[in-house]
Protein backbone atom coordinates (compact mmCIF):
# COMPACT_ATOMS: atom_id res chain seq x y z
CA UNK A 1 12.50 -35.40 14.20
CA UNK A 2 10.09 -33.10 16.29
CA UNK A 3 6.33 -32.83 14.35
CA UNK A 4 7.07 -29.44 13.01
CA UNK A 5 10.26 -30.82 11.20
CA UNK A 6 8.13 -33.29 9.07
CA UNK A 7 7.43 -32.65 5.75
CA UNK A 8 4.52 -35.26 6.13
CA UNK A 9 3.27 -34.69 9.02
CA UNK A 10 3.56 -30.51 9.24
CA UNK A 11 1.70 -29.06 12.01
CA UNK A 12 2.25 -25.88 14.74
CA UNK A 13 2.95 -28.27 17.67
CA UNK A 14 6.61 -27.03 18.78
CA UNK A 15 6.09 -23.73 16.78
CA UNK A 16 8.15 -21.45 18.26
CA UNK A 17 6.78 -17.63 18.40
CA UNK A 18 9.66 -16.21 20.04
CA UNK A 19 7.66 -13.78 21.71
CA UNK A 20 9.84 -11.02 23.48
CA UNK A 21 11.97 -10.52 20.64
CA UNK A 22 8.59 -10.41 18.46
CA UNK A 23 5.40 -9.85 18.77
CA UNK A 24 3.53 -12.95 17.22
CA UNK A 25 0.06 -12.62 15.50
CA UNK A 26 -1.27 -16.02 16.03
CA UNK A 27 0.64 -17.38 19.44
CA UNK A 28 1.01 -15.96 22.65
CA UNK A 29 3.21 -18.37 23.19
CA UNK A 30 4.09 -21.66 22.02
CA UNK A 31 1.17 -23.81 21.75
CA UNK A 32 -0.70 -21.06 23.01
CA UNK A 33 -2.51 -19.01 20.14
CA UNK A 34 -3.91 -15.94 20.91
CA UNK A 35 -8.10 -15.54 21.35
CA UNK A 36 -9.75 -15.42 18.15
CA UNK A 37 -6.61 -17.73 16.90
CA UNK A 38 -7.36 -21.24 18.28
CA UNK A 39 -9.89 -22.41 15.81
CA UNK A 40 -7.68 -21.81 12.81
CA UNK A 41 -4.68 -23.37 14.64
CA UNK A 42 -7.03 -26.51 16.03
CA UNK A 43 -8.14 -26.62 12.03
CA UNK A 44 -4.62 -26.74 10.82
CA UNK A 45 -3.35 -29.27 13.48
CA UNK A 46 -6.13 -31.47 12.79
CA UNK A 47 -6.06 -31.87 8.99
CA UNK A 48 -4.22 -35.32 7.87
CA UNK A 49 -0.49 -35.82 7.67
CA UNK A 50 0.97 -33.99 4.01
CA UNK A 51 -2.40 -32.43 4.01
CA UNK A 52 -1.16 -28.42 4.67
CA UNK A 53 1.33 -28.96 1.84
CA UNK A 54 -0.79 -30.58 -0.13
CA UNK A 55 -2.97 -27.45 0.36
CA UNK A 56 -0.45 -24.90 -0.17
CA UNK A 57 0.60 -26.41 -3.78
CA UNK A 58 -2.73 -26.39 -4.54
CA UNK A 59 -3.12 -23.25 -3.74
CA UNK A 60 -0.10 -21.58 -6.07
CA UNK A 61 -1.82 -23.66 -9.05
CA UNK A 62 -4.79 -21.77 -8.70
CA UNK A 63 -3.51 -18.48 -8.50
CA UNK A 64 -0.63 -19.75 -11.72
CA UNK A 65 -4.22 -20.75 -13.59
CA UNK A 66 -5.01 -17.26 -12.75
CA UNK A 67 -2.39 -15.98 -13.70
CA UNK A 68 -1.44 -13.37 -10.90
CA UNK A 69 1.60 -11.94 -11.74
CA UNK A 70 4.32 -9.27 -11.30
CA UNK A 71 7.15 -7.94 -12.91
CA UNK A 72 10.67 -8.01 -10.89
CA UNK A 73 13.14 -5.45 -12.31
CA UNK A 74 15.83 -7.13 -15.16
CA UNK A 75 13.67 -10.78 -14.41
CA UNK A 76 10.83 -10.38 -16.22
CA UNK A 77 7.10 -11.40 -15.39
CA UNK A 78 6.49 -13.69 -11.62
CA UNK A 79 3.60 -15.31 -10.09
CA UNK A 80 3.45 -13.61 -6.87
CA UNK A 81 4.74 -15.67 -3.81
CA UNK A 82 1.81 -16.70 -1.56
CA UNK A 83 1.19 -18.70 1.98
CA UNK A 84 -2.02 -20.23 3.03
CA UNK A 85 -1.55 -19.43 6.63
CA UNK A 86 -3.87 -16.18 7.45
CA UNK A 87 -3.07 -13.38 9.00
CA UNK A 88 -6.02 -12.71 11.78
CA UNK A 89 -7.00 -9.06 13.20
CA UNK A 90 -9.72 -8.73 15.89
CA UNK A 91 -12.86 -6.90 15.40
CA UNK A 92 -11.61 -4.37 18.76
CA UNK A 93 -8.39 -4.28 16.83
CA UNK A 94 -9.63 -3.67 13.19
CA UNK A 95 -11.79 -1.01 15.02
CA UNK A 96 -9.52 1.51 15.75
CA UNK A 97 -7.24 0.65 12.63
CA UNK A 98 -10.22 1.99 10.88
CA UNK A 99 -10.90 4.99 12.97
CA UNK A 100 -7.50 5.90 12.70
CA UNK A 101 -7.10 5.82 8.92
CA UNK A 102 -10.36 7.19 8.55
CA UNK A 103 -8.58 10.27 10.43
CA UNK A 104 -5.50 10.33 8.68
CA UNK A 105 -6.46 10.03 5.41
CA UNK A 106 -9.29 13.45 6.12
CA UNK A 107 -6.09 15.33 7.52
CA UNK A 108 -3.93 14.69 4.77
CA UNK A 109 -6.50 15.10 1.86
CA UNK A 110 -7.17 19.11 3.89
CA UNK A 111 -3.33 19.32 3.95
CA UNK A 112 -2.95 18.60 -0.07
CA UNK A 113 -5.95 21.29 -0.78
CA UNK A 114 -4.28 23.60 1.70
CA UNK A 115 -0.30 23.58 0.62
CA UNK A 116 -1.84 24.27 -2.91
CA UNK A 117 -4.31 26.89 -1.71
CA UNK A 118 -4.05 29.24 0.97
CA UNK A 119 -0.58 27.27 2.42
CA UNK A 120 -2.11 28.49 6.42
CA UNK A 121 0.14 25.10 7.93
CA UNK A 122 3.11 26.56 5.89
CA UNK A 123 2.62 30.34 7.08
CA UNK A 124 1.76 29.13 10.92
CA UNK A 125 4.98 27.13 11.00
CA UNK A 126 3.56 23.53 11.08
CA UNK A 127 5.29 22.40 8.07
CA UNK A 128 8.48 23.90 6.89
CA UNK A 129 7.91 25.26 3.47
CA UNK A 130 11.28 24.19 2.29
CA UNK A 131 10.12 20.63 3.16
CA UNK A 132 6.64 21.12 0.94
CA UNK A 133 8.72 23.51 -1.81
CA UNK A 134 11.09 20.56 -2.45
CA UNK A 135 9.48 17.21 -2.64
CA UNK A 136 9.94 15.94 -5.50
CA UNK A 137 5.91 15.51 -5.98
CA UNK A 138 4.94 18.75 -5.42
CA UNK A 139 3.59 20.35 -8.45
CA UNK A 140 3.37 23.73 -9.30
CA UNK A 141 0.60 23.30 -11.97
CA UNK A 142 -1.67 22.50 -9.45
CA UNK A 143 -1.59 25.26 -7.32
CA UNK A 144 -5.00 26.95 -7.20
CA UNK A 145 -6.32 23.59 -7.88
CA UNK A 146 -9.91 22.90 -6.61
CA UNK A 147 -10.35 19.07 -8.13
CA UNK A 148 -14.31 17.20 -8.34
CA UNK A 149 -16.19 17.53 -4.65
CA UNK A 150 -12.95 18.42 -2.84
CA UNK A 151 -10.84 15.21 -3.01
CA UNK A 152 -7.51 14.59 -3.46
CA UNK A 153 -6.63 11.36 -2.71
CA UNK A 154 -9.33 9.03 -3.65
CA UNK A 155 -7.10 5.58 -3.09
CA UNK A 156 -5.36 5.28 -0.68
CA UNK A 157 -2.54 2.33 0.76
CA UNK A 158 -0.92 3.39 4.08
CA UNK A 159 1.17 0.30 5.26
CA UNK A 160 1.41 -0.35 9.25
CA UNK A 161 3.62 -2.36 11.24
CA UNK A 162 3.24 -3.78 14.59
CA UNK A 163 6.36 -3.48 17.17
CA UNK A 164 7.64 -6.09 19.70
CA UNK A 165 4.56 -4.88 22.15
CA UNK A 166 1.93 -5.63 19.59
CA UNK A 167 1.15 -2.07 18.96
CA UNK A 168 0.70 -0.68 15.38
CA UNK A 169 2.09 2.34 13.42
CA UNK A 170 1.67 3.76 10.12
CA UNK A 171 4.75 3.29 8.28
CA UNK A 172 4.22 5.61 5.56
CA UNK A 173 1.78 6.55 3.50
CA UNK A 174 0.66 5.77 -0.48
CA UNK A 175 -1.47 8.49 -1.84
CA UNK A 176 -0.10 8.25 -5.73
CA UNK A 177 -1.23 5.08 -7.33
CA UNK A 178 -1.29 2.26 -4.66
CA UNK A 179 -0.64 -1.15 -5.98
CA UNK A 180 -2.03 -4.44 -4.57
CA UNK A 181 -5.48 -4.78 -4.03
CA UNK A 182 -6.28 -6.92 -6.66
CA UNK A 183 -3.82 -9.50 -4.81
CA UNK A 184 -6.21 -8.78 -1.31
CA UNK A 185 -9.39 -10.19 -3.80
CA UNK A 186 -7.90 -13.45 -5.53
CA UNK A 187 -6.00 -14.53 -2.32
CA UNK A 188 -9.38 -14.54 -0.24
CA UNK A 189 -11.03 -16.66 -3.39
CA UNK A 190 -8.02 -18.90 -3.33
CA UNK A 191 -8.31 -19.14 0.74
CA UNK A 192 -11.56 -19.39 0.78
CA UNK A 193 -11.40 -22.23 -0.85
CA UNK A 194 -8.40 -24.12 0.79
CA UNK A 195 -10.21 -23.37 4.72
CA UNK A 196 -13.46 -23.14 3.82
CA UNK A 197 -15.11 -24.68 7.21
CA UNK A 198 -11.97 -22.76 9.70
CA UNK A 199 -13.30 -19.62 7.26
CA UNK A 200 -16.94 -19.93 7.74
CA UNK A 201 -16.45 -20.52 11.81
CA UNK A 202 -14.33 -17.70 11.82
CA UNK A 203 -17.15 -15.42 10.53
CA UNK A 204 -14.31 -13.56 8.40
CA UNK A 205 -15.27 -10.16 7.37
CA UNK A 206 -15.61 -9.40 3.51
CA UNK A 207 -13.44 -8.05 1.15
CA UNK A 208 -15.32 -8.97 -2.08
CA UNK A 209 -16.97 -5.47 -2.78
CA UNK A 210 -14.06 -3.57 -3.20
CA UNK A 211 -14.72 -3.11 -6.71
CA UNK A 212 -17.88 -1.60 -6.34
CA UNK A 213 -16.88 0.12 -3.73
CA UNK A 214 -14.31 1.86 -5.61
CA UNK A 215 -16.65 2.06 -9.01
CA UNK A 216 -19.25 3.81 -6.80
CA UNK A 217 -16.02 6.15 -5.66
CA UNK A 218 -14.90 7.01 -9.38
CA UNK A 219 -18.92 7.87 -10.17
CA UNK A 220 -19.20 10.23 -7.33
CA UNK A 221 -16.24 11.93 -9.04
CA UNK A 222 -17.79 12.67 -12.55
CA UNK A 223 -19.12 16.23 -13.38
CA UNK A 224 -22.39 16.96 -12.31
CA UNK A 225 -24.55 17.73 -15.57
CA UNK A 226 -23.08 13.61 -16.36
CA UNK A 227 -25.90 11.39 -15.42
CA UNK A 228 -24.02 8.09 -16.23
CA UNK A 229 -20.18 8.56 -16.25
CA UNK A 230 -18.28 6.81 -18.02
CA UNK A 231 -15.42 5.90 -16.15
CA UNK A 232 -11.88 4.03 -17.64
CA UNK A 233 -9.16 2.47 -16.05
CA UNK A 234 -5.62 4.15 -17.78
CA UNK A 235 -2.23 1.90 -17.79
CA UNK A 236 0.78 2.65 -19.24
CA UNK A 237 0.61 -0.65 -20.41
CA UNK A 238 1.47 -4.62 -20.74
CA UNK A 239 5.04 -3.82 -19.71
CA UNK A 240 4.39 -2.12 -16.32
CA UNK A 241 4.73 -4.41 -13.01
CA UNK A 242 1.36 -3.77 -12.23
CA UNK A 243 -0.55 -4.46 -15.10
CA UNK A 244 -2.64 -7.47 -14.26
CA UNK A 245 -3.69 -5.51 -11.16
CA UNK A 246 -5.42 -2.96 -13.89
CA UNK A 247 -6.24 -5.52 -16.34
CA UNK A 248 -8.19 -7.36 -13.23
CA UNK A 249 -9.64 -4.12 -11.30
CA UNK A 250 -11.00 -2.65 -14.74
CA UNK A 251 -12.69 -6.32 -15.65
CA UNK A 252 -14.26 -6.47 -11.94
CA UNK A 253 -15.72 -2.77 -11.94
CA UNK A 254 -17.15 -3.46 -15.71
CA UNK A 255 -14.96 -0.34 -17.26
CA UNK A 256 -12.68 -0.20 -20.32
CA UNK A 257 -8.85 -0.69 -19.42
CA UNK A 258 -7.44 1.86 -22.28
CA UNK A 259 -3.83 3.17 -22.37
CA UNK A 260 -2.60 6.46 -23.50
CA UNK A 261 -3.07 6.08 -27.54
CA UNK A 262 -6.44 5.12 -26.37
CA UNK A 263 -7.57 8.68 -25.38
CA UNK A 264 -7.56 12.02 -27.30
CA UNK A 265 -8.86 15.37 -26.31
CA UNK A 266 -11.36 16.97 -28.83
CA UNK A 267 -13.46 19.97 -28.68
CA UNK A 268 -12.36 20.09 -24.90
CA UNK A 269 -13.13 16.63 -23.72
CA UNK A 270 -11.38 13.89 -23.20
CA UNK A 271 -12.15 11.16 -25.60
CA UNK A 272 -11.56 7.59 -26.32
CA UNK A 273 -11.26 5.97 -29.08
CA UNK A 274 -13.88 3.08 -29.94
CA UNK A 275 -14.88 1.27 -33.03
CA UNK A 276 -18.04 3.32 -33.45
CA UNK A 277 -15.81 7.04 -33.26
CA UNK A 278 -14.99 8.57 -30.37
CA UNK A 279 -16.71 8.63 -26.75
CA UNK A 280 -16.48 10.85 -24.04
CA UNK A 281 -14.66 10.00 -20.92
CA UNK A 282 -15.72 11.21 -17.57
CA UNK A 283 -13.51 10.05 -15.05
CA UNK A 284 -9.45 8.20 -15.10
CA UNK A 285 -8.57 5.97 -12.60
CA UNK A 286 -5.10 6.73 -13.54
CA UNK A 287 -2.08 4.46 -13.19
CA UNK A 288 0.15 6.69 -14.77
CA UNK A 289 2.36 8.67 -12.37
CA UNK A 290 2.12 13.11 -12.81
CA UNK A 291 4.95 13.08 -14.41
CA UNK A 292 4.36 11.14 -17.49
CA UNK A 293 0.13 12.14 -17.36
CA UNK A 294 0.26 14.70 -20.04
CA UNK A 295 3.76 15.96 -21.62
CA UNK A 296 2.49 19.36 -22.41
CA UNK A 297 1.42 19.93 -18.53
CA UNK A 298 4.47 18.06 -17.13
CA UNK A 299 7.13 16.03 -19.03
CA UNK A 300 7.29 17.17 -22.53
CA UNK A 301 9.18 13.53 -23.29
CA UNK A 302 6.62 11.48 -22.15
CA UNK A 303 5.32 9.12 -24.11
CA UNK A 304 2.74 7.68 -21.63
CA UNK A 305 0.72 10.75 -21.63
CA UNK A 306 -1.91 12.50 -23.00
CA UNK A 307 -1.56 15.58 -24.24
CA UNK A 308 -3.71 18.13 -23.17
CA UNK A 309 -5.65 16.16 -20.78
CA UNK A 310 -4.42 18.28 -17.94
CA UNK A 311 -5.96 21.12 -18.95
CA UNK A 312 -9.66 18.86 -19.51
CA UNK A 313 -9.06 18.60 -15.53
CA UNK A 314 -8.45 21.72 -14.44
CA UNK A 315 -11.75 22.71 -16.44
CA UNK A 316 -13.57 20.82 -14.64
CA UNK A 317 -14.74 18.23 -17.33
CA UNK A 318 -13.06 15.11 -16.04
CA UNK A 319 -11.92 13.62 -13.00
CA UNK A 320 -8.63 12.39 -12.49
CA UNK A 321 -8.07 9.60 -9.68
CA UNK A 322 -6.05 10.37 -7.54
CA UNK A 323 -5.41 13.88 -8.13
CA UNK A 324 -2.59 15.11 -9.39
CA UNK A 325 -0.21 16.51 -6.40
CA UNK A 326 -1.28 14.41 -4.27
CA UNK A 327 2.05 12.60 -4.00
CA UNK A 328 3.27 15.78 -1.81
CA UNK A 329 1.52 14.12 1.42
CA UNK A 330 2.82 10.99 0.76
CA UNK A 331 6.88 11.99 0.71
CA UNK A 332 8.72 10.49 3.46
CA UNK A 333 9.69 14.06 4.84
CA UNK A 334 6.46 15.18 4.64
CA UNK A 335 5.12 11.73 6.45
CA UNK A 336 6.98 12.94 9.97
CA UNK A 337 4.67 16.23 10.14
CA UNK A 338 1.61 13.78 10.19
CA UNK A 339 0.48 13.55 13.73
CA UNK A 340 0.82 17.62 13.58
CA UNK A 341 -0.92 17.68 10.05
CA UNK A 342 -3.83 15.78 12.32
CA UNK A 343 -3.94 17.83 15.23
CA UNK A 344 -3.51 21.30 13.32
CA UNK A 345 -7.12 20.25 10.95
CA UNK A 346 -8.82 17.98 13.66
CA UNK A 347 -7.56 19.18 16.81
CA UNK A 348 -7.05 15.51 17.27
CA UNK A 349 -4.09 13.05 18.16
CA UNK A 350 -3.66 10.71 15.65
CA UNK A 351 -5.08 7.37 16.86
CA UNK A 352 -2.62 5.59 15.02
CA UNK A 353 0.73 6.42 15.92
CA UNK A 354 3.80 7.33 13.49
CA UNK A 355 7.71 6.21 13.76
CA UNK A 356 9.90 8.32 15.10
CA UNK A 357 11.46 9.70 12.34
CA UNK A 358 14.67 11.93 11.65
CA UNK A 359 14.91 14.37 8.20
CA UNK A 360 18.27 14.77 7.30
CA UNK A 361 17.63 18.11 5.82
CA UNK A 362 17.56 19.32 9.83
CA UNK A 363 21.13 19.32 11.01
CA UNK A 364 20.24 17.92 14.26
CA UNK A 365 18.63 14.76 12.54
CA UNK A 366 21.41 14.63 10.18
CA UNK A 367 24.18 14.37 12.99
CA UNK A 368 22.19 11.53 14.79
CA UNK A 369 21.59 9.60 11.79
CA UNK A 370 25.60 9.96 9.96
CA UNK A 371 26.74 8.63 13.29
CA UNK A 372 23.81 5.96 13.94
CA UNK A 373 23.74 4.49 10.70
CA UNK A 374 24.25 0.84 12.14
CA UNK A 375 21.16 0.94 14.07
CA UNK A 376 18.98 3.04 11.75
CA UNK A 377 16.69 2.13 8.34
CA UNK A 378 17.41 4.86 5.94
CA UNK A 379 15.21 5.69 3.17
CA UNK A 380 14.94 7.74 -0.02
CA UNK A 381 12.25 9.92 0.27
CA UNK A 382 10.93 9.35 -3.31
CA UNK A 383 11.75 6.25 -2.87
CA UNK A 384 9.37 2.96 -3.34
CA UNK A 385 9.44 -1.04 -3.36
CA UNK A 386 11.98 -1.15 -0.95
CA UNK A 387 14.92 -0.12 -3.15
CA UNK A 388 17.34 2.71 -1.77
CA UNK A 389 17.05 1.33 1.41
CA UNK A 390 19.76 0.60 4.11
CA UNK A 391 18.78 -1.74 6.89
CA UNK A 392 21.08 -0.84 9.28
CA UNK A 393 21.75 -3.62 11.85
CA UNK A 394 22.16 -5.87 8.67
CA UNK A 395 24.42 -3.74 6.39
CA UNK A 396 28.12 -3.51 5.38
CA UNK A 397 30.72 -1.01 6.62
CA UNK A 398 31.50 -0.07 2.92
CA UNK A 399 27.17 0.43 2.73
CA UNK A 400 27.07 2.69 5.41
CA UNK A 401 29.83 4.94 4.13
CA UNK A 402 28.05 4.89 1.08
CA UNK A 403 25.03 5.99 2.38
CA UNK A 404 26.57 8.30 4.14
CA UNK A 405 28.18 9.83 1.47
CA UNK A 406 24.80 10.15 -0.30
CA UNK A 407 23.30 11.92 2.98
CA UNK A 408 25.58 14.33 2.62
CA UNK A 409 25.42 15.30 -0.40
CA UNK A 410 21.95 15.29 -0.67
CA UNK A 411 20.26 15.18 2.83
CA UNK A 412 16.56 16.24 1.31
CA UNK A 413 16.85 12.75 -0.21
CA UNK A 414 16.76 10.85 3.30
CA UNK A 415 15.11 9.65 6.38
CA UNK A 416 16.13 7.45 8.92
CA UNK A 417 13.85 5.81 11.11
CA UNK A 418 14.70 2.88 14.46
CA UNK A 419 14.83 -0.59 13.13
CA UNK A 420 11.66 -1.78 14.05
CA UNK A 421 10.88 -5.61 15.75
CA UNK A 422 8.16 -6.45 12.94
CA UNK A 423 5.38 -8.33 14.06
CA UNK A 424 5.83 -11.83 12.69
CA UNK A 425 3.26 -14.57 11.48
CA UNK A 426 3.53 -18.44 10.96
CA UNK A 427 4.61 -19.12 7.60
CA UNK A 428 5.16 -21.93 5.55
CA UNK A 429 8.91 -22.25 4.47
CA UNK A 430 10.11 -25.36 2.44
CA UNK A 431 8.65 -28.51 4.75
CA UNK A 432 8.37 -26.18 7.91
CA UNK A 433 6.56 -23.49 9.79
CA UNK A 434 8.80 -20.49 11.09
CA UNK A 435 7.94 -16.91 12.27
CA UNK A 436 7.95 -14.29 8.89
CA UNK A 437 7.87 -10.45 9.69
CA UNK A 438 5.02 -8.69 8.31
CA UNK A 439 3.51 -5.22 7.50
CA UNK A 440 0.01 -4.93 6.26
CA UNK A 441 -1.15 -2.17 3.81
CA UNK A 442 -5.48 -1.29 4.02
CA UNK A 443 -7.04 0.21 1.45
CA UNK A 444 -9.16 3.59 1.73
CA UNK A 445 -11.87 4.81 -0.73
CA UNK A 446 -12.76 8.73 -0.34
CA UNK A 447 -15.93 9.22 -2.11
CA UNK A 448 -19.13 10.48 -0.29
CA UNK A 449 -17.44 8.89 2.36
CA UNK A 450 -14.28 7.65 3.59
CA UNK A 451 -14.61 3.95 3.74
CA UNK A 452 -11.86 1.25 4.81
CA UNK A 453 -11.75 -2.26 3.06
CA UNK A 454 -11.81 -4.92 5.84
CA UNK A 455 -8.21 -6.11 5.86
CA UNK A 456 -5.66 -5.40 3.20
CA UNK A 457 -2.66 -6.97 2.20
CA UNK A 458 -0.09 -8.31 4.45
CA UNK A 459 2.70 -8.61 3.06
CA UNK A 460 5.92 -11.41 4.28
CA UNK A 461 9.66 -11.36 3.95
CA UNK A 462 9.85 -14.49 3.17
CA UNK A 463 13.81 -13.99 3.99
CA UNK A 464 14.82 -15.60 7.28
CA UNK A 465 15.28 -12.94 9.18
CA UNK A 466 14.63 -10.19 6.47
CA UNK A 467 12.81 -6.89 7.22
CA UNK A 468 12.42 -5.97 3.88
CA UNK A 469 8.10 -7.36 2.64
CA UNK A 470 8.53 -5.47 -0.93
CA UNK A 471 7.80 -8.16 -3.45
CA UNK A 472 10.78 -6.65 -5.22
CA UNK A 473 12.71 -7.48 -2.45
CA UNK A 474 11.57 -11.36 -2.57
CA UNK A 475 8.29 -10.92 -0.33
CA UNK A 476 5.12 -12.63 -0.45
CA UNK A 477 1.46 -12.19 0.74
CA UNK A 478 -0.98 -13.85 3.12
CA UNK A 479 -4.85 -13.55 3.37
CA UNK A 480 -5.65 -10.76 6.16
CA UNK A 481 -8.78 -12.13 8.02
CA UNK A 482 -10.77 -9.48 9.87
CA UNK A 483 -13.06 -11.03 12.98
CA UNK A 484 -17.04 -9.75 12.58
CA UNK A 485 -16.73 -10.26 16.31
């Protein structure tokens, strides 16, 4: 039994990377880790034999004692699946990550303000309207919209992937209520402590101010006569799968957590309700999707919103985070007009590339894709957490006729994009080390400034062999550590 086999003894001698078939984000190639790499893979390989497991367990107790969880569709609540091994980005690399989300998220934010204003990329053929006109996020009620200092999408989470050659794309894009962060926070505390001499060598960059970061965001929202905003965090409560991400970001920014019963609108404002009467509220970081905000603006059934807080917005006396609409430049049809959404408001390229993409609404697209479908990853376009997917290469006969049934009948409802080689990092899986594929997800505060969190979550199909990182889908997270230098 070769040293990697071992469950004593577990170390990255005889790791195999694979490279040509993958790009891998700590080895060139085997025993050969990439610069900026060797001091966290000399660490590793030098701690005493059982001593990585013994790390990892501990590890998943402290996040259990914290009780990070999830809630998985028809299997109740989770702790979240995690791996000690880091993911590592360079400081030339993180760069122009940063430059290039900085970019994308000023174009799209322009393109939200103009498709429900003036619609110029709509009328100089940029964008098809029919494309804007029929996602199913576009809103009506917010056309004519002008929301607090001109922002839209105040959070952002646009997940990239790497390809086989090491280069990175944006995926897609997350302007409605991106989930996560609060996993990005307690898995640096947790690595931290489990590396805490590789992580001090390493001079990591920080990721520990994001919540003041985005408290200093939801401030610079509030209306201007408000010298001290008060700003809440709104759930639609215990039951939602991301509840102990708003439970946790509302206790590290110092703001109430409230959910809809919480909040009334009197004499205009919105109001919450307290033991000493009612307060005013300034600004919602909302968790609560547009359609269920407010049932007499959008769903009348809803019985997550609040009624008549729609109308507080569009007066102008509180700030809603992110805006509603904003999930328009964030549907996958949508998301293959990006790089021209860039160049038409920046007369830029986009420094971070998109996938090649096909919309089946275009019959051109739609032929490729119906007789492609074993190579292809098709996608809802409103779709999210990896469900209504089809991974191609690894699907069914009797799935692709499915699917292409349902592209048929409803070819608005799909994309199709190449089946990406994911980037893959070392992992830890039972007593071993393997290769996991990985996409990685920043986070993006517009406030007086766009600002990019250091990092983000990279998520890992823990699968063998698995494309698929949605923890839905069985996938788990690793720290993501950006180089100072």
């Amino acid at each position: 039994m070769d040293a990697q086999e071992s469950p004593r003894d577990m170390k990255f001698h005889g790791y195999d990377p694979q490279t040509g078939p993958f790009f891998d984000e700590i080895f060139e190639a085997t025993d050969a880790p990439r610069p900026g790499c060797s001091r966290l893979v000399n660490g590793i390989n030098g701690l005493p034999e059982g001593e990585l497991l013994g790390r990892q367990a501990a590890a998943e107790r402290a996040l259990l004692s914290m009780g990070i969880t999830f809630t998985l569709k028809g299997e109740g609540e989770r702790i979240f699946p995690f791996d000690i091994i880091p993911r590592i980005i360079s400081a030339k690399e993180w760069e122009r990550l940063e430059r290039g989300l900085k970019q994308r998220i000023e174009a799209l934010n322009l393109f939200i303000a103009d498709v429900y204003g003036e619609k110029k990329i709509i009328k100089d053929g940029v964008v098809p309207a029919d494309l804007v006109h029929t996602c199913a996020d576009y809103r009506v009620q917010c056309e004519g919209v002008k929301p607090p200092r001109g922002i839209w999408c105040h959070i952002t989470g646009s997940d990239l992937v790497r390809d086989k050659n090491g280069e990175f794309y944006v995926l897609e894009d997350n302007l409605r209520c991106p989930s996560g962060v609060s996993y990005v926070l307690e898995n640096r505390q947790v690595l931290k402590r489990t590396f805490p001499k590789i992580f001090e060598s390493l001079r990591v960059r920080p990721v520990d101010d994001y919540p003041l970061r985005l408290l200093e965001t939801l401030r610079h929202l509030a209306p201007d006569a408000v010298s001290d905003p008060r700003v809440v965090v709104l759930t639609p409560g215990r039951y939602n799968s991301a509840y102990y991400e708003h439970a946790f970001l509302a206790q590290q920014m110092g703001v109430e957590l409230v959910e809809p019963f919480d909040l009334v609108v009197r004499d205009g404002f919105l109001q919450m309700r307290t033991t000493a009467g009612l307060q005013r509220v300034d600004v919602v970081y909302r968790r609560v999707s547009d359609d269920f905000m407010d049932p007499l603006a959008f769903r009348p059934e809803s019985l997550l919103g609040v009624p008549g807080i729609f109308d507080v917005y569009l007066k102008g006396r509180v700030a809603l985070a992110n805006a509603p609409g904003t999930g328009v430049a964030d549907d996958k049809a949508i998301y293959r007009y990006v790089e021209r959404i860039i160049k038409y408001y920046l007369d830029q390229d986009a420094i971070i590339p998109n996938v090649p993409t096909y919309v089946c609404t275009h019959e051109e697209d739609r032929n490729y894709v119906l007789s492609h479908l074993e190579a292809l990853v098709v996608k809802a376009t409103d779709g999210a957490g990896g469900y209504g997917m089809l991974v191609g290469p690894h699907s069914t006969a009797a799935e692709r006729v499915d699917f292409a049934e349902r592209i048929k009948k409803n070819p608005r409802g799909y994309i199709a994009q190449p089946t990406l080689s994911l980037s893959r990092v070392p992992t830890i899986v039972g007593d071993r080390i393997e290769g996991r594929h990985v996409d990685l997800r920043p986070y993006v505060l517009y406030g007086k400034e766009i600002q990019v969190s250091p990092g983000g979550l990279t998520r890992v199909a823990l699968k063998k062999g698995s494309l698929v990182v949605n923890s839905s889908q069985g996938g788990g997270s690793k720290d993501t550590w950006v180089l100072a230098s």
